[in-house]
C-alpha atoms as a PDB file:
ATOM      1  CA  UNK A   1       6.880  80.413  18.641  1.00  0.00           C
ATOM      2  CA  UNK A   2       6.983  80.780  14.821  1.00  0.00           C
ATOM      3  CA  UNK A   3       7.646  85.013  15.633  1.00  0.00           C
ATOM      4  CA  UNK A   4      10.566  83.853  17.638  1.00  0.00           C
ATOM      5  CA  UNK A   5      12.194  81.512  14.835  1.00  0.00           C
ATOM      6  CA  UNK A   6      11.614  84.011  12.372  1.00  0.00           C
ATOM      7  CA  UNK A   7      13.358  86.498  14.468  1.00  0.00           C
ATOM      8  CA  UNK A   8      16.274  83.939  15.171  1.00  0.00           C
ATOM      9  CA  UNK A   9      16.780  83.691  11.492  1.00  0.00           C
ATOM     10  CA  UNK A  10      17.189  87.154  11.072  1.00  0.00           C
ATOM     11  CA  UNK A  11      19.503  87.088  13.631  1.00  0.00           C
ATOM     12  CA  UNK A  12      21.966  84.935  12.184  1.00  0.00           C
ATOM     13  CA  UNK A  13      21.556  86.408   8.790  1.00  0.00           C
ATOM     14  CA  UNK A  14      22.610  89.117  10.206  1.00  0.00           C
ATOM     15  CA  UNK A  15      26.115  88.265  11.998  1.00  0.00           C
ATOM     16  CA  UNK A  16      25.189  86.298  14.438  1.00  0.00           C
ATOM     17  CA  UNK A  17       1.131  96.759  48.068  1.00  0.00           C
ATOM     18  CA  UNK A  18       3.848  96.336  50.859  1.00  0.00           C
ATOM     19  CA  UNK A  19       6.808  98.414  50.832  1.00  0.00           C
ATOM     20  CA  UNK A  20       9.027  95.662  51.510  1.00  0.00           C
ATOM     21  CA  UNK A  21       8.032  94.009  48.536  1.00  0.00           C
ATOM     22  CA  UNK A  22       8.897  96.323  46.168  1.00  0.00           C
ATOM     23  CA  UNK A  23      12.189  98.097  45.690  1.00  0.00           C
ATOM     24  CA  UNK A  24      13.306 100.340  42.557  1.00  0.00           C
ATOM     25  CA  UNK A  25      16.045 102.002  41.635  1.00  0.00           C
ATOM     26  CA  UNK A  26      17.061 101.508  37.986  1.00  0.00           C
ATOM     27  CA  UNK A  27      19.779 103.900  36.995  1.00  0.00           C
ATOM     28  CA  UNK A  28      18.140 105.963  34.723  1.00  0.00           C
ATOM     29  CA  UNK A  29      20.619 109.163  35.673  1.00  0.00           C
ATOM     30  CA  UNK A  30      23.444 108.137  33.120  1.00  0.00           C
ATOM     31  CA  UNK A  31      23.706 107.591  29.302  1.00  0.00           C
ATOM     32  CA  UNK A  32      21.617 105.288  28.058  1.00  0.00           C
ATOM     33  CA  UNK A  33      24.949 103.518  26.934  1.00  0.00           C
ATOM     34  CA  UNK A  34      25.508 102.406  30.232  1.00  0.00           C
ATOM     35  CA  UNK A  35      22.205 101.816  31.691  1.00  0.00           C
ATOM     36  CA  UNK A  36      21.054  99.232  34.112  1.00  0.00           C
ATOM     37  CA  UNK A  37      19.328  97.761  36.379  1.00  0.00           C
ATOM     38  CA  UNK A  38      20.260  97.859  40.134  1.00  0.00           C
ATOM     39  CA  UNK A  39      18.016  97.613  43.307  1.00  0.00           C
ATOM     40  CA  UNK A  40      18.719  96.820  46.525  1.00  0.00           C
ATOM     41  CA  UNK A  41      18.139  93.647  48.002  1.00  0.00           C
ATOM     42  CA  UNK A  42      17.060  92.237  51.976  1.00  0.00           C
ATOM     43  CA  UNK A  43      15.835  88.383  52.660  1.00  0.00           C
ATOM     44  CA  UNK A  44      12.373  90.710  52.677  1.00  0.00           C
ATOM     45  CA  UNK A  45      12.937  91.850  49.025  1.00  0.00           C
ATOM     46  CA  UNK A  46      10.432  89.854  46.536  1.00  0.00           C
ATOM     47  CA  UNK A  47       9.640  92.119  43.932  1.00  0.00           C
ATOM     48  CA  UNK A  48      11.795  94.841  41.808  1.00  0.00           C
ATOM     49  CA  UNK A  49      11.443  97.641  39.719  1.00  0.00           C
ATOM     50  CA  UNK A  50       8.295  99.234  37.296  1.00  0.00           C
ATOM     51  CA  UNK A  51       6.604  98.910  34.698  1.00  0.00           C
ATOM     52  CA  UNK A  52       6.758 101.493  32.019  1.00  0.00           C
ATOM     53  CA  UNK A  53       5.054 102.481  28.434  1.00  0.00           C
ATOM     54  CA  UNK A  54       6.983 103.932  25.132  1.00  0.00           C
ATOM     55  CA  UNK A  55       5.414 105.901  23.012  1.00  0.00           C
ATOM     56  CA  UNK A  56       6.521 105.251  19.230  1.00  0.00           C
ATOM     57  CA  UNK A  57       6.757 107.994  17.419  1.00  0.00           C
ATOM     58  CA  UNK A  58       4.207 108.431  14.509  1.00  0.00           C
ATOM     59  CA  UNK A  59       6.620 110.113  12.533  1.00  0.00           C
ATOM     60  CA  UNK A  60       9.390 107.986  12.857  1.00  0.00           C
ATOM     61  CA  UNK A  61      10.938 104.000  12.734  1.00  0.00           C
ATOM     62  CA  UNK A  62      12.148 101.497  15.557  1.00  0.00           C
ATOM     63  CA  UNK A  63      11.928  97.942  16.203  1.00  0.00           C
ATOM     64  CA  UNK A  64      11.215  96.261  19.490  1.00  0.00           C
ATOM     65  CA  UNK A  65      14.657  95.383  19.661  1.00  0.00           C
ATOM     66  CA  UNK A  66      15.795  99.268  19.500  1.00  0.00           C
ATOM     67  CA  UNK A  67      13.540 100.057  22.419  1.00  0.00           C
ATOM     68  CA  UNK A  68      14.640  96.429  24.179  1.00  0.00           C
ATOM     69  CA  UNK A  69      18.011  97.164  23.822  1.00  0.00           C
ATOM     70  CA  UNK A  70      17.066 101.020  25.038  1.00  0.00           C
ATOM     71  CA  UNK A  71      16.047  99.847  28.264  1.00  0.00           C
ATOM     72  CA  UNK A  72      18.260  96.928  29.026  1.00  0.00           C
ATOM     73  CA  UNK A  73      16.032  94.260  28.031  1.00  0.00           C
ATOM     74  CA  UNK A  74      16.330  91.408  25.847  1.00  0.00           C
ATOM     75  CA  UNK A  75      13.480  90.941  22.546  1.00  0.00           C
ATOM     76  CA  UNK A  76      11.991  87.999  24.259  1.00  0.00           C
ATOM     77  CA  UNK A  77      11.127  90.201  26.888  1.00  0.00           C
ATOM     78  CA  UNK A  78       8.933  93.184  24.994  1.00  0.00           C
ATOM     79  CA  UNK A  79       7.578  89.940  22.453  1.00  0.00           C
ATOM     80  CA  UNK A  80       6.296  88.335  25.492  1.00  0.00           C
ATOM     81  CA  UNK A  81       4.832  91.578  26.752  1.00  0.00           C
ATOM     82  CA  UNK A  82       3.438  93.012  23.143  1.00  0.00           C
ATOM     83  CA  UNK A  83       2.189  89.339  21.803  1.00  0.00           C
ATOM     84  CA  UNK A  84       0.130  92.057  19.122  1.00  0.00           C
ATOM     85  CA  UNK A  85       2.629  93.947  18.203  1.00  0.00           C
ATOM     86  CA  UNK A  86       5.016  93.181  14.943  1.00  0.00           C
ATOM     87  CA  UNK A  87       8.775  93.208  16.433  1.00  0.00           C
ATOM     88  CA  UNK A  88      10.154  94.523  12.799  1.00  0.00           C
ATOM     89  CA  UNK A  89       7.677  96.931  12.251  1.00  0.00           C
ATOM     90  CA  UNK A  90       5.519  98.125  14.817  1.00  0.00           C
ATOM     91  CA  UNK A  91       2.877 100.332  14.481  1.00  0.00           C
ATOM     92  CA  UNK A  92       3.724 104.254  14.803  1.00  0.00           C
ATOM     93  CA  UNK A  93       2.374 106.248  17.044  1.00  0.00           C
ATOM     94  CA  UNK A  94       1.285 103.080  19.508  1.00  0.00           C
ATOM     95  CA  UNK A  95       2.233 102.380  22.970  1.00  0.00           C
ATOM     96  CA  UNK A  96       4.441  99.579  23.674  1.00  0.00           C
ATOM     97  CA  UNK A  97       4.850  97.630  27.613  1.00  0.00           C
ATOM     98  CA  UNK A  98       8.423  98.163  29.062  1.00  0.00           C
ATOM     99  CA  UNK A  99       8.035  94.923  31.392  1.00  0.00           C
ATOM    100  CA  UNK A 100      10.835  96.008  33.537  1.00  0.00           C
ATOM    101  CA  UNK A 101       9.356  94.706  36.884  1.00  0.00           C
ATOM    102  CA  UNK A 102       9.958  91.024  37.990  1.00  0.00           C
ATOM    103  CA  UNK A 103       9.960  88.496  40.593  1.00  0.00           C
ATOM    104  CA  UNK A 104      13.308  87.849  41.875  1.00  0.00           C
ATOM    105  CA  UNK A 105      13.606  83.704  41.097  1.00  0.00           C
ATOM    106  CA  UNK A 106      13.511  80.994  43.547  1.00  0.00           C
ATOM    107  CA  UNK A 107      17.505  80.587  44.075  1.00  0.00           C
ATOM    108  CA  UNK A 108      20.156  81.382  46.175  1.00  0.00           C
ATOM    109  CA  UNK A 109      20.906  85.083  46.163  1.00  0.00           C
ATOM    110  CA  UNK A 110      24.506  84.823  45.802  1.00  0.00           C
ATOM    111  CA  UNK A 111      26.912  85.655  42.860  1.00  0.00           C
ATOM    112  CA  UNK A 112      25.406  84.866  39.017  1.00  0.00           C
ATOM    113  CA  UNK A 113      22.156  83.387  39.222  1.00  0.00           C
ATOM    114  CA  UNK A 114      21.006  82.734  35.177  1.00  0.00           C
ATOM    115  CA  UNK A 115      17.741  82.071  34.308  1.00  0.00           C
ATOM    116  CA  UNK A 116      17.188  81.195  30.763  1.00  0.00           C
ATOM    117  CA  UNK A 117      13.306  81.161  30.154  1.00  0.00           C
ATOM    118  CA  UNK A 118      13.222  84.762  30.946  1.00  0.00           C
ATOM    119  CA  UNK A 119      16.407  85.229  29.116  1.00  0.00           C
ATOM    120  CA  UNK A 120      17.888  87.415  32.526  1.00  0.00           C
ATOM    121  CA  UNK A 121      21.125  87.030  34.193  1.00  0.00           C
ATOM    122  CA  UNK A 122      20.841  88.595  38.207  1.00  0.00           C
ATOM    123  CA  UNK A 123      24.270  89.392  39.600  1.00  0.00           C
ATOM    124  CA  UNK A 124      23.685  89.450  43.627  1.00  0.00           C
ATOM    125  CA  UNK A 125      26.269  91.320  45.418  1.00  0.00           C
ATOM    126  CA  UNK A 126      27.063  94.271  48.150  1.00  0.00           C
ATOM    127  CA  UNK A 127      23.197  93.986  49.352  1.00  0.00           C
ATOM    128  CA  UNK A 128      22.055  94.795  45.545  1.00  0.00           C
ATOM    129  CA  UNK A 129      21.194  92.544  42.452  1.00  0.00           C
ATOM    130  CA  UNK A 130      22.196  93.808  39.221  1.00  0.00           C
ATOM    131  CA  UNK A 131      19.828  92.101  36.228  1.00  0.00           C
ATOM    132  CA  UNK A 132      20.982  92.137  32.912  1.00  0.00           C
ATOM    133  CA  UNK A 133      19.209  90.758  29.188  1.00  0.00           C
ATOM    134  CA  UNK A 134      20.792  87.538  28.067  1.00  0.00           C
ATOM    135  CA  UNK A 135      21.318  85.655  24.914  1.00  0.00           C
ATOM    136  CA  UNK A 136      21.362  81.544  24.980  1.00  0.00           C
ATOM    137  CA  UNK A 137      22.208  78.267  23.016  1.00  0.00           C
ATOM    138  CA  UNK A 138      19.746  77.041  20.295  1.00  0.00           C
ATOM    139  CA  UNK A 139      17.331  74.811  20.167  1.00  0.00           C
ATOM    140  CA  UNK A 140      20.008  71.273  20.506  1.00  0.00           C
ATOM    141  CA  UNK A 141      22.607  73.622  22.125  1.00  0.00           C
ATOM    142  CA  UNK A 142      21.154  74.347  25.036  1.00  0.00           C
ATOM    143  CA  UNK A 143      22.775  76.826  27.753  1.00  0.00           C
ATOM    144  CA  UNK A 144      22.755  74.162  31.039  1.00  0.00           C
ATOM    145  CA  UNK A 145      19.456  74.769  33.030  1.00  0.00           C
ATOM    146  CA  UNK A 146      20.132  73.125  36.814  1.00  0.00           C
ATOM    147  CA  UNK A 147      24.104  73.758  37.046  1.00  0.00           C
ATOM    148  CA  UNK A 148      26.340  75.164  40.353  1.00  0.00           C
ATOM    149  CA  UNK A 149      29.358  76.238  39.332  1.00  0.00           C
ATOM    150  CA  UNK A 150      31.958  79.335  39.545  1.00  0.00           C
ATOM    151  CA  UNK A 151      33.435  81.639  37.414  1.00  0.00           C
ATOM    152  CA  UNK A 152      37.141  79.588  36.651  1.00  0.00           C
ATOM    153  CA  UNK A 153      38.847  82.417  35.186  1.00  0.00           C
ATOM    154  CA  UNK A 154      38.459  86.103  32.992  1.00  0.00           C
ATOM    155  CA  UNK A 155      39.995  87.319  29.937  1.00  0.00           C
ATOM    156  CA  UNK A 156      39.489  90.634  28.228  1.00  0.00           C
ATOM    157  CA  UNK A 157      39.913  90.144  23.784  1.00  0.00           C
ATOM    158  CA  UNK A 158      39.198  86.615  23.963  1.00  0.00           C
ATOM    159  CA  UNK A 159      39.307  84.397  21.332  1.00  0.00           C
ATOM    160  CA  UNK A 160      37.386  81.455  19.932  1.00  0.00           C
ATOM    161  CA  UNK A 161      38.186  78.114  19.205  1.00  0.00           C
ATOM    162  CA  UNK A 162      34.561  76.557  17.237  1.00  0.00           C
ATOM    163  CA  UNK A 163      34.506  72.914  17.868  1.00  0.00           C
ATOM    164  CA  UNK A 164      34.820  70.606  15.137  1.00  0.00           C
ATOM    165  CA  UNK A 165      31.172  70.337  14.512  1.00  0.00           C
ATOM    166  CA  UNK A 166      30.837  74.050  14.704  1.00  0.00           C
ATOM    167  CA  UNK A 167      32.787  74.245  11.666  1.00  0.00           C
ATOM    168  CA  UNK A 168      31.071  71.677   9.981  1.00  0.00           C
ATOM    169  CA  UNK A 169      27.823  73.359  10.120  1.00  0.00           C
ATOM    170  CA  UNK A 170      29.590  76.518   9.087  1.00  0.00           C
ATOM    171  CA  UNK A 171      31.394  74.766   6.069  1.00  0.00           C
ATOM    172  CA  UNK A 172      27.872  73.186   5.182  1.00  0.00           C
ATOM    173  CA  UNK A 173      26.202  76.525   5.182  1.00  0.00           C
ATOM    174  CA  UNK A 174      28.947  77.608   2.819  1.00  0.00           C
ATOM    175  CA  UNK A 175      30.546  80.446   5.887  1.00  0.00           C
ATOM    176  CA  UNK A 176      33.960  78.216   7.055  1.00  0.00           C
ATOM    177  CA  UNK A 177      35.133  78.718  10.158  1.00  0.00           C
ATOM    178  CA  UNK A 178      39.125  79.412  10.966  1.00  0.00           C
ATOM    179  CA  UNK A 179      40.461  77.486  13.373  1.00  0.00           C
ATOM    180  CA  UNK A 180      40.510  79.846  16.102  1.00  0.00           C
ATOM    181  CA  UNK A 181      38.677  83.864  15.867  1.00  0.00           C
ATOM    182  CA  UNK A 182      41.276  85.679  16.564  1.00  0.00           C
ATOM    183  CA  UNK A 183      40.686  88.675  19.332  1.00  0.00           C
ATOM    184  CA  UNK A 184      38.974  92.186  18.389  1.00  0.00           C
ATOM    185  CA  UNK A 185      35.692  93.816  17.911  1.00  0.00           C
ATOM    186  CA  UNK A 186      34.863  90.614  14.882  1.00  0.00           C
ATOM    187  CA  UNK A 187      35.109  88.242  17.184  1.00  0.00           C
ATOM    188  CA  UNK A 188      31.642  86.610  17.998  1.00  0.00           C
ATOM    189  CA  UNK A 189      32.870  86.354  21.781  1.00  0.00           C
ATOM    190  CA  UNK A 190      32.954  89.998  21.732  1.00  0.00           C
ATOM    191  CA  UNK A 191      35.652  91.737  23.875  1.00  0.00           C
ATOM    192  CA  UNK A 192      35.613  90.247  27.543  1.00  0.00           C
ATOM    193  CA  UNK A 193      34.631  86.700  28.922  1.00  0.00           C
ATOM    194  CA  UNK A 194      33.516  85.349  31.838  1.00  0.00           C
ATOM    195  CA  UNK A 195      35.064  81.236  31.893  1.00  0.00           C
ATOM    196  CA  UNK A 196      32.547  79.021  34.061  1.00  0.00           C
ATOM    197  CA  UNK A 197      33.057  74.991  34.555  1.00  0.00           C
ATOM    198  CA  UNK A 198      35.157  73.755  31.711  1.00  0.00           C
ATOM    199  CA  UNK A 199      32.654  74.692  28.625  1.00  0.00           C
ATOM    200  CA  UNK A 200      31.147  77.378  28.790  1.00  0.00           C
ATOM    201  CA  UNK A 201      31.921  80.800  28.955  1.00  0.00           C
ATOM    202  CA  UNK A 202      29.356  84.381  29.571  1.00  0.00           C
ATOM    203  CA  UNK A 203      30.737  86.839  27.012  1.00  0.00           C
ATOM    204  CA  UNK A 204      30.111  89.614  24.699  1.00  0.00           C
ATOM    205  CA  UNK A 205      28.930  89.313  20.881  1.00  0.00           C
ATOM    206  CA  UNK A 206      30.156  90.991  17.805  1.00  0.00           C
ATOM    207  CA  UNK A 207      26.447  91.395  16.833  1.00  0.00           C
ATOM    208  CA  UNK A 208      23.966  93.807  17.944  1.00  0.00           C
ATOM    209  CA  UNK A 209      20.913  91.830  17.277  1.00  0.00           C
ATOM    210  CA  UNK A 210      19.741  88.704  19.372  1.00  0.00           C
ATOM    211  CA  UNK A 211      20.041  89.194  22.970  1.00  0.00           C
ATOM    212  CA  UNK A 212      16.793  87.946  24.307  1.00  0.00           C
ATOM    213  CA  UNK A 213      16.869  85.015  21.888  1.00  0.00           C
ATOM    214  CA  UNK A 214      18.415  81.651  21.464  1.00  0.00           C
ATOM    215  CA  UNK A 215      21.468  82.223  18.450  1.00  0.00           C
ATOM    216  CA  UNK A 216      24.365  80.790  20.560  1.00  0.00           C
ATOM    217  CA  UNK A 217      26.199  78.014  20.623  1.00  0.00           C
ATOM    218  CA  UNK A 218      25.189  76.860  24.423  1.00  0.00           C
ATOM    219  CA  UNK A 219      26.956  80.066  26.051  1.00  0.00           C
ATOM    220  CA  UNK A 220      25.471  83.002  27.540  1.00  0.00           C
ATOM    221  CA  UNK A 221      26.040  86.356  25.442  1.00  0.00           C
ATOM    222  CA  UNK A 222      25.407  90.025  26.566  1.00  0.00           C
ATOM    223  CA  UNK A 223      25.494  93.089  25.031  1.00  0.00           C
ATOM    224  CA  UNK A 224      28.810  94.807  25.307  1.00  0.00           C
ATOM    225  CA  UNK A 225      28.620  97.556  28.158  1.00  0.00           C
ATOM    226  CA  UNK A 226      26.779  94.784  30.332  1.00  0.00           C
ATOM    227  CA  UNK A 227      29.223  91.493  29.579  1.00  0.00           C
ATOM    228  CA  UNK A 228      32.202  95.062  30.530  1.00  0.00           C
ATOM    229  CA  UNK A 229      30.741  95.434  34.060  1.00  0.00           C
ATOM    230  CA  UNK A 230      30.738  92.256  34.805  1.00  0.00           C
ATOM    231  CA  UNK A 231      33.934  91.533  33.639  1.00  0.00           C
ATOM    232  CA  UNK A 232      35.290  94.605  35.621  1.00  0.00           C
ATOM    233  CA  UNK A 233      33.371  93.495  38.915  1.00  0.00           C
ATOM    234  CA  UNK A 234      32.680  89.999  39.137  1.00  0.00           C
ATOM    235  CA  UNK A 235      35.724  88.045  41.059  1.00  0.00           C
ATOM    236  CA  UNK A 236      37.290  84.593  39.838  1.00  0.00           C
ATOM    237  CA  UNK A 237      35.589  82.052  42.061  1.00  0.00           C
ATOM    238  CA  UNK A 238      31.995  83.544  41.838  1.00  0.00           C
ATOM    239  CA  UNK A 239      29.263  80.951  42.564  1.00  0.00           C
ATOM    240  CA  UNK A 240      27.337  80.315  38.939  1.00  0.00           C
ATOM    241  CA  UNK A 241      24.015  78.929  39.252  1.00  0.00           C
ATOM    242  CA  UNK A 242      22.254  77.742  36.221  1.00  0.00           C
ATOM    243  CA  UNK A 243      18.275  77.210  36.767  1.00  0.00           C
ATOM    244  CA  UNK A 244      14.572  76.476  34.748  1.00  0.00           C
ATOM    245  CA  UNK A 245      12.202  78.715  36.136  1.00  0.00           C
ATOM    246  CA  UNK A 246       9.728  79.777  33.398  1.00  0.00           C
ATOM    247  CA  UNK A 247       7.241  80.366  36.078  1.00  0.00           C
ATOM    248  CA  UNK A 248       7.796  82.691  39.283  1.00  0.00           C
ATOM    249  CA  UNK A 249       5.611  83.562  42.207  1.00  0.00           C
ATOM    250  CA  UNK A 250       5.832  84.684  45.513  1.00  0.00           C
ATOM    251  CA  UNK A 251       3.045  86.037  48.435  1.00  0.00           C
ATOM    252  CA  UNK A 252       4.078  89.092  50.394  1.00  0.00           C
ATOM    253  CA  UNK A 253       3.760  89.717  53.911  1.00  0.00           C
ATOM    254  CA  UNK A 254       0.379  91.673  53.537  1.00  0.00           C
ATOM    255  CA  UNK A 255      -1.130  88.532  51.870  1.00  0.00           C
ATOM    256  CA  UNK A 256      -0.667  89.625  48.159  1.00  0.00           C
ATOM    257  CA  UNK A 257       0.044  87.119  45.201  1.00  0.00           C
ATOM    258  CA  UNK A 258       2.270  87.724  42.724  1.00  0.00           C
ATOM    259  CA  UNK A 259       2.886  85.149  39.495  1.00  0.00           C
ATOM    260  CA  UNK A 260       5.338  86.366  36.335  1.00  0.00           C
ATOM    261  CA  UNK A 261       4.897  83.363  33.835  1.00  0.00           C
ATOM    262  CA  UNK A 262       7.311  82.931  30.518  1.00  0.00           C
ATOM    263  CA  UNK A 263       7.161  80.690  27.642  1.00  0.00           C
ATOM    264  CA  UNK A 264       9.298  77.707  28.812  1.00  0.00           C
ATOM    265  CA  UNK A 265      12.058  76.557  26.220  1.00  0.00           C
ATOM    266  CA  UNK A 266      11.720  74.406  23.730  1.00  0.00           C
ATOM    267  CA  UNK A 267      13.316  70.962  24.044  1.00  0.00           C
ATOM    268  CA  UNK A 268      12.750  70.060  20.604  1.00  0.00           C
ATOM    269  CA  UNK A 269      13.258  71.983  16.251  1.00  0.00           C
ATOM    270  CA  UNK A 270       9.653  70.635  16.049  1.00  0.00           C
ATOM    271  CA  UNK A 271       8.323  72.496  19.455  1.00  0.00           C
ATOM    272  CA  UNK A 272      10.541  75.629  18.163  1.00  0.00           C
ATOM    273  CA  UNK A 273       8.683  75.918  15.227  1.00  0.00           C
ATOM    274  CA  UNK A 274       4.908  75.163  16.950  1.00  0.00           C
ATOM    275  CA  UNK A 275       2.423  78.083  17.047  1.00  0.00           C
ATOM    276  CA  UNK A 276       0.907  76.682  20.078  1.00  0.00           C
ATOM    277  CA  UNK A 277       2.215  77.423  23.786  1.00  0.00           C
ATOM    278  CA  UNK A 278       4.776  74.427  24.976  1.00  0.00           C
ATOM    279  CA  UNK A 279       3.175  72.705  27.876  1.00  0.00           C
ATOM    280  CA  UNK A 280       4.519  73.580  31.676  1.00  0.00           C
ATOM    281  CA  UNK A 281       6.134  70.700  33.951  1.00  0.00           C
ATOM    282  CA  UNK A 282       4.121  71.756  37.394  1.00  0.00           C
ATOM    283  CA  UNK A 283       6.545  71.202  40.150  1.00  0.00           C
ATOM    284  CA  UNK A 284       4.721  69.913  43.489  1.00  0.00           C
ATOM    285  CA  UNK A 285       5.640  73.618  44.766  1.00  0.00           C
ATOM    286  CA  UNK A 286       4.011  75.259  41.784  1.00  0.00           C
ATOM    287  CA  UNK A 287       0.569  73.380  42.494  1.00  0.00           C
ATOM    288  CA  UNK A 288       0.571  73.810  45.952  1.00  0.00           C
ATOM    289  CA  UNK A 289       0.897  77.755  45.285  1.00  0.00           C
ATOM    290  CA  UNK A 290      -1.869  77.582  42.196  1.00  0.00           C
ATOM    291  CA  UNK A 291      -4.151  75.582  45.389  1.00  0.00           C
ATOM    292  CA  UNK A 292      -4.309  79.107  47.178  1.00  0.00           C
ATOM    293  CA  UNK A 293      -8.139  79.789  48.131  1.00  0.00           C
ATOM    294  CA  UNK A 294      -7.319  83.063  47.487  1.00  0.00           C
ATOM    295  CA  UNK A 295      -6.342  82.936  44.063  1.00  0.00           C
ATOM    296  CA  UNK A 296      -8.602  84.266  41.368  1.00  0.00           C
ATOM    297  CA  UNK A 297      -8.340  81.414  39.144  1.00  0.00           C
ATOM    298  CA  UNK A 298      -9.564  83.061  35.741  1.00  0.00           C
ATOM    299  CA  UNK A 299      -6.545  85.016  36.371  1.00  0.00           C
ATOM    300  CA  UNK A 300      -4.397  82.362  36.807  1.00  0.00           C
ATOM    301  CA  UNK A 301      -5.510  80.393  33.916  1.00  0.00           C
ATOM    302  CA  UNK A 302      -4.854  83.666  31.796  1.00  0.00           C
ATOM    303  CA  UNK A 303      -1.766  84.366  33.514  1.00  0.00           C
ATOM    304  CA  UNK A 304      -0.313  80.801  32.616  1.00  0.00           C
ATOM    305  CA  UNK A 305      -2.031  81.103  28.768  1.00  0.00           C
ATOM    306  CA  UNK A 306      -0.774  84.473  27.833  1.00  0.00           C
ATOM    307  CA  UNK A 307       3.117  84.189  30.065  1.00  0.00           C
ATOM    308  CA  UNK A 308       3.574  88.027  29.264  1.00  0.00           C
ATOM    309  CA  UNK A 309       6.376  87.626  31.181  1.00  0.00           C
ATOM    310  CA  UNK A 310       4.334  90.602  33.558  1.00  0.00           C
ATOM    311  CA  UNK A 311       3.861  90.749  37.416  1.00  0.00           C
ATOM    312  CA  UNK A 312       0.648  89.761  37.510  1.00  0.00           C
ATOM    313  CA  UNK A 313      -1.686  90.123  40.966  1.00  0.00           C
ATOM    314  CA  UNK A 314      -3.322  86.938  41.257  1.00  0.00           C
ATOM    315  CA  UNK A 315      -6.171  87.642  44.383  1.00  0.00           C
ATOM    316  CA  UNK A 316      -6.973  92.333  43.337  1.00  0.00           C
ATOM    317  CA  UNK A 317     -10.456  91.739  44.919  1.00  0.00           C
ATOM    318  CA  UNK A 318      -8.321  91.841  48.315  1.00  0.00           C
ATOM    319  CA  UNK A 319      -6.693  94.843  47.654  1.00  0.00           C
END
């Protein structure tokens, strides 16, 4: 946890197998500005897209947010799947996870489903789901996490009105806020936002560091050309759903078991800052699945200890 909140404060300095079961088709055929993930969806469909490895190269520099950002993913996402490697300097010439396959989560596959642990927004539509890296509210500000609502309305060059206690932060820090951010590329809502409910908005940022962590204000931020498709293709009156999965699973038809586990958020500054892995709330569901005779449970165990954020097969020696 203490790699995250170091990362978070660097943030802010800084501007704030069965066919059926596996489907992928990640648009790799266009400019990496405009990049993303895509694959087709049935009632069948349980599982998307592959794993891949990136070489760094021994001569040169990146950060695990360059190669998150690279391949649509947010930092949470290649932390959780590199726990060894340093995000700010990793070592050259090593091989880094791209965890780009995932469990679709346990919701209803229609419109914006947002699922903060794994810091991943899925936009289900036309018989596809589009999945997209996500920032969310800080530790006290929490992004909701079991809310149905719908997008209320859109507006391209928003602006931003900080609350009252928004500005007193800022003020204490010694940064004062204006009144309202007025529209443009500075603006920390970025260029295009998504209104849903009364208070909360999915938008854009004016920063290009911190997608995949928690540096908002409660809202949901995205990187600019993914928070301009949305805004472009995502209708008024699209069903939001909110929801707290840090743990998905699912068995296919052929019998094989599946678990992708993340960190689950901290509630609390104190569990923020803890070294130690924040404890899981088991839903009746979840123990009923772990119950499976057919589960290896050494991998399990490891599975729920490391939460790489991976697919993981749970029961190999039957396949």
């Amino acid at each position: 946890m203490r790699k995250l909140s170091a990362l978070l404060t660097l943030a802010m300095c800084s501007c704030i197998s069965a066919a059926v079961a596996f489907e992928d088709t990640t648009r790799n055929n266009v400019p990496d500005s405009v990049i993303f993930h895509s694959y087709p969806v049935t009632e069948s469909t349980q599982i998307v897209g592959r794993d891949e490895t990136y070489l760094i190269d021994p001569e040169g520099v990146t950060t695990l947010e360059y190669v998150a950002a690279h391949y649509k993913l947010g930092l949470s996402n290649m932390i959780e799947a590199n726990p060894l490697v340093d995000p700010i300097v990793p070592l050259k010439g090593s091989n880094l996870i791209v965890p780009l396959q995932l469990i679709l989560p346990e919701a209803k596959r229609d419109g914006i489903v947002i699922n903060s642990p794994e810091m991943r927004l899925y936009y289900y539509h036309d018989n596809v789901v589009d999945v997209f890296p996500i920032g969310i509210g800080e530790v006290g500000k929490g992004t909701p996490l079991n809310w149905v609502t719908k997008v209320e309305r859109k507006r391209a060059n928003p602006t931003w009105t900080p609350t009252a206690q928004m500005r007193r932060e800022a003020a204490a820090a010694g940064e004062p806020l204006p009144a309202v951010w007025p529209a443009g590329p500075d603006n920390p809502m970025g260029l295009f936002a998504l209104y849903v409910g009364r208070l909360f908005a999915i938008h854009g940022t004016n920063a290009d560091f911190g997608i995949g962590l928690r540096v908002s204000h409660g809202c949901v931020r995205l990187r600019h050309d993914d928070i301009e498709y949305l805004f472009n293709n995502v209708p008024v009156g699209t069903r939001v759903a909110f929801i707290n999965q840090p743990i998905k699973y699912v068995k296919t038809p052929d019998g094989a078991l599946y678990i992708e586990v993340h960190q689950p958020l901290s509630r609390t500054a104190a569990e923020f800052e803890e070294m130690s892995n924040q404890p899981f709330e088991f839903t009746k569901e979840d123990l009923d699945f772990f119950a499976d005779p057919a589960i290896d449970q050494e991998i399990l165990q490891r599975a729920l200890t490391e939460r790489s954020g991976r697919v993981i097969l749970l029961n190999p020696a039957q396949f």
